[in-house]
N, C-alpha and C. Protein backbone atom coordinates (compact mmCIF):
# COMPACT_ATOMS: atom_id res chain seq x y z
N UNK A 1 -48.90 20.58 -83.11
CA UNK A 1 -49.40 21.93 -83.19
C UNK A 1 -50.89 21.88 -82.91
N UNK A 2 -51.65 23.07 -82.09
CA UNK A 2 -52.42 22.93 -81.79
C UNK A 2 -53.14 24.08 -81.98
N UNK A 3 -54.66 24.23 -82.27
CA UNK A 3 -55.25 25.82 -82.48
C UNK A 3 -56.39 25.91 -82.07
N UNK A 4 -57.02 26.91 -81.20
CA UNK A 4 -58.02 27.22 -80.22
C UNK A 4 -59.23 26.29 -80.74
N UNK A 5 -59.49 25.87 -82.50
CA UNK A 5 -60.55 25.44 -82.87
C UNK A 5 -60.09 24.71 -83.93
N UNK A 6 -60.09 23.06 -83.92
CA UNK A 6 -59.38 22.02 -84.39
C UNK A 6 -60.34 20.81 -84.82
N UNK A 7 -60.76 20.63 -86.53
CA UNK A 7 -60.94 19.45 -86.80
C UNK A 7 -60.90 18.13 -85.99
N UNK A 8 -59.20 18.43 -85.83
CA UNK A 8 -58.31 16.66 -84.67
C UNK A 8 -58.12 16.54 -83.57
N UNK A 9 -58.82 16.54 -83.32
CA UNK A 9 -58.96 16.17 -81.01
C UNK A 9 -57.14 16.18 -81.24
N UNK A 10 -56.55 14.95 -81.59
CA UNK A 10 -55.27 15.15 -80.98
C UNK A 10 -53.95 16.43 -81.81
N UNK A 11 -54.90 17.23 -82.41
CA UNK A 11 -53.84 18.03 -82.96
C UNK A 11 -53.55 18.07 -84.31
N UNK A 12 -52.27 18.28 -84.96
CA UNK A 12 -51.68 18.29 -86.08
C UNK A 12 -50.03 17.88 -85.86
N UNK A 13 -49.29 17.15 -86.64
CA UNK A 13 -48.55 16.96 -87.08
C UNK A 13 -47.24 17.62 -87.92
N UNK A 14 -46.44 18.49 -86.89
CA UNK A 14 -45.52 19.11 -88.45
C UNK A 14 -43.63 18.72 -87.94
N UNK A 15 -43.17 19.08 -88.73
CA UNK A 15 -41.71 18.43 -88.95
C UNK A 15 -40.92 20.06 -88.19
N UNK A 16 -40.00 19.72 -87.15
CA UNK A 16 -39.29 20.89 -87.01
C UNK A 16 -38.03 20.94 -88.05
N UNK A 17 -37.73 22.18 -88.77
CA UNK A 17 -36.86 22.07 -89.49
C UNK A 17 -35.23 22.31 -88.66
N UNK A 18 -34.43 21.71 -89.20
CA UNK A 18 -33.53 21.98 -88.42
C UNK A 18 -32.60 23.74 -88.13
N UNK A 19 -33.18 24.27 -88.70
CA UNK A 19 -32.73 25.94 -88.35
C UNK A 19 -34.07 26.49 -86.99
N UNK A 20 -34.27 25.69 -86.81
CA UNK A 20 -35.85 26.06 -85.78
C UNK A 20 -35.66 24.91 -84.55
N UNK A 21 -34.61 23.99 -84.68
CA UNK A 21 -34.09 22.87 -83.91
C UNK A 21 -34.62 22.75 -82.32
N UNK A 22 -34.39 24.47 -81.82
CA UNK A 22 -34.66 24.19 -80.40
C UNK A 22 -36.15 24.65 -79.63
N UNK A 23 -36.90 24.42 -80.83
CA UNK A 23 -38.51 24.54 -80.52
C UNK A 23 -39.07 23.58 -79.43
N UNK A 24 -39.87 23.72 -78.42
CA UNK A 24 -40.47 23.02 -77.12
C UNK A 24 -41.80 23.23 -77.07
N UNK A 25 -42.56 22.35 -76.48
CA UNK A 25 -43.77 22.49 -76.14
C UNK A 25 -43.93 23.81 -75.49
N UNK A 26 -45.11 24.35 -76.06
CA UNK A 26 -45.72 25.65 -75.52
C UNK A 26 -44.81 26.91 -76.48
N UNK A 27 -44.40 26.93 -77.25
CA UNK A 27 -43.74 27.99 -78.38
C UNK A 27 -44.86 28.24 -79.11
N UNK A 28 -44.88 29.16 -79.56
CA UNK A 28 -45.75 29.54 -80.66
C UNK A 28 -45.20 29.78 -82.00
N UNK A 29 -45.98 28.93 -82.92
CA UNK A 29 -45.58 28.56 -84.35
C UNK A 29 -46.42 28.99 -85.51
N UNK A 30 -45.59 29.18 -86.52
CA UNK A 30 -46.50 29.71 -87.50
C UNK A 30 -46.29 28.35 -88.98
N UNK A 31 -46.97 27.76 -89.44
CA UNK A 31 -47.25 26.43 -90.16
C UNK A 31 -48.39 26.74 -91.08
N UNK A 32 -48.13 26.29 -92.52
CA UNK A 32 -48.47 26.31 -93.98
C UNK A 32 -50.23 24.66 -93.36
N UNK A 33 -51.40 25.37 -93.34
CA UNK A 33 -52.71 24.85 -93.14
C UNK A 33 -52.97 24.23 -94.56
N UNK A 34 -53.62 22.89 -94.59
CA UNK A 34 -54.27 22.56 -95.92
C UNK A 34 -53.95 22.52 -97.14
N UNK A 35 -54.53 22.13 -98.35
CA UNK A 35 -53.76 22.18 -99.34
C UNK A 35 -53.66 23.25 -100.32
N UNK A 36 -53.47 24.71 -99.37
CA UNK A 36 -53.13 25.83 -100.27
C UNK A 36 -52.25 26.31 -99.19
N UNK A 37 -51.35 25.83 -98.07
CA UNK A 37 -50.38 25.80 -97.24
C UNK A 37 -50.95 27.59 -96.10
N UNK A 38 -52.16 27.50 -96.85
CA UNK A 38 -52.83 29.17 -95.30
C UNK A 38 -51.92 28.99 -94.20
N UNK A 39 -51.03 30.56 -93.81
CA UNK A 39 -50.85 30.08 -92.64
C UNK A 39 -51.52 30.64 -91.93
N UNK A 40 -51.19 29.89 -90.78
CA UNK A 40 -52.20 29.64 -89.49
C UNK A 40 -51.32 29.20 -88.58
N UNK A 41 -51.39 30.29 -87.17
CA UNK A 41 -50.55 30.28 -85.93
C UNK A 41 -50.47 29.24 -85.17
N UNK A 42 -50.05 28.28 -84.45
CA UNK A 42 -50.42 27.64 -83.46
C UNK A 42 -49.81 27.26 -82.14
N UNK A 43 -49.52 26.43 -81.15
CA UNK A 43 -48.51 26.61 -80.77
C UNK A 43 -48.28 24.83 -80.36
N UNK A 44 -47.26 24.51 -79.96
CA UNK A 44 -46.75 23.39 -80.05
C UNK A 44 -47.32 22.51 -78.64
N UNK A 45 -47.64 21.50 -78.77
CA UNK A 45 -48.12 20.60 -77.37
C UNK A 45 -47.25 19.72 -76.81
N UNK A 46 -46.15 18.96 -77.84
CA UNK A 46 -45.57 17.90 -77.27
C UNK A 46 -44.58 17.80 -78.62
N UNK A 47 -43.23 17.56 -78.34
CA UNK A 47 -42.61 16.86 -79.33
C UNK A 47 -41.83 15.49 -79.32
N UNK A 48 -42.47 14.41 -80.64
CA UNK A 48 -41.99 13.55 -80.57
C UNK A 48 -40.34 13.61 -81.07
N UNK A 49 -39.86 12.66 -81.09
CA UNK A 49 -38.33 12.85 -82.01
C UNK A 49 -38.81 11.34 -82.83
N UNK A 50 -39.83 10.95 -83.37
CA UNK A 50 -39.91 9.62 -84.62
C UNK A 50 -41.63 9.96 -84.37
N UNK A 51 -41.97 9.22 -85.53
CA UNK A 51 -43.47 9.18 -86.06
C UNK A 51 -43.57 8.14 -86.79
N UNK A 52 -45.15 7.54 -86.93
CA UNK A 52 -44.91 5.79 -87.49
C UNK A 52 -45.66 7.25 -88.80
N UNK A 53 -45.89 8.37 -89.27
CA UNK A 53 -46.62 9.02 -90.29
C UNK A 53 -45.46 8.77 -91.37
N UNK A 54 -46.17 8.88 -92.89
CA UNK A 54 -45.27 8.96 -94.15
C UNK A 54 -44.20 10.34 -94.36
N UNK A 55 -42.93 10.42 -93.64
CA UNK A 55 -42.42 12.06 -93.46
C UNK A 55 -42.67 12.54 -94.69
N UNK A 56 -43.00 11.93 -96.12
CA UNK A 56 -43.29 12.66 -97.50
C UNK A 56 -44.60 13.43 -96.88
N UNK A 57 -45.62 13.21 -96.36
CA UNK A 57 -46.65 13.80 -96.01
C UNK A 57 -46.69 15.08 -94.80
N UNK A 58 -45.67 15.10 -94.36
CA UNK A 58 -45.73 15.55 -92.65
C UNK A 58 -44.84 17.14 -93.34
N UNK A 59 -45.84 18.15 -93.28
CA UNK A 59 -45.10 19.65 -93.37
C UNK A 59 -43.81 19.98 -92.52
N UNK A 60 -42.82 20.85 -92.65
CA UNK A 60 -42.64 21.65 -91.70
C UNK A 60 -42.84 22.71 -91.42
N UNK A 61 -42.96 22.88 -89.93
CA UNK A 61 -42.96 24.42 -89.58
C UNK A 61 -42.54 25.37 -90.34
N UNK A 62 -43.54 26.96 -90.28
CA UNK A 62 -42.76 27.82 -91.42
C UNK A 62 -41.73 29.05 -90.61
N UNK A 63 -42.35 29.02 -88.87
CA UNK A 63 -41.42 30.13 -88.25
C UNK A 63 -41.86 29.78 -86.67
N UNK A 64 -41.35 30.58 -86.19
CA UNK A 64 -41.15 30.45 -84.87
C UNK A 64 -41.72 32.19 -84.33
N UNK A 65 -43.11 32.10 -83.46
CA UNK A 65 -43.01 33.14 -83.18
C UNK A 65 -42.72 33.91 -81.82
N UNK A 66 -41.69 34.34 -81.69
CA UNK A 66 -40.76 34.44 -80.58
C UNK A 66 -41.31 35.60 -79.83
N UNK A 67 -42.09 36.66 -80.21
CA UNK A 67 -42.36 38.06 -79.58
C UNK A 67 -43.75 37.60 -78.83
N UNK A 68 -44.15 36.29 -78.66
CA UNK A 68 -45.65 36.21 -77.63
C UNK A 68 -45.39 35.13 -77.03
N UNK A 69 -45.35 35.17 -75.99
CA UNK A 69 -45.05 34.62 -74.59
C UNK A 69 -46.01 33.48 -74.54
């Protein structure tokens, strides 16, 4: 996930849940920010299917926003 103005050069990290399964690069997503879960829009850059990250740590997505192109 990615957002116009980003702490992480390479992005953020979140878990697709499986009711949201057929999410692709370039969707626009809505995901729980920081540790009071703010959301905050973003949209997706690349998806792996494995991560060497702790999945206890790695959020998932909270929605899918389907009405912006």
């Amino acid at each position: 996930m990615e957002r116009a103005i980003d702490q992480y050069p390479d992005g953020l990290t979140y878990a697709i849940p499986r009711d949201l399964e057929g999410l692709a690069a370039g969707d626009r997503v809505l995901v729980g920010l920081g540790r009071g879960d703010a959301r905050a829009q973003g949209w997706i850059v690349h998806v792996d299917r494995t991560t060497d990250l702790d999945p206890d740590r790695v959020k998932a997505i909270v929605g899918h926003d389907a009405a912006v192109p």
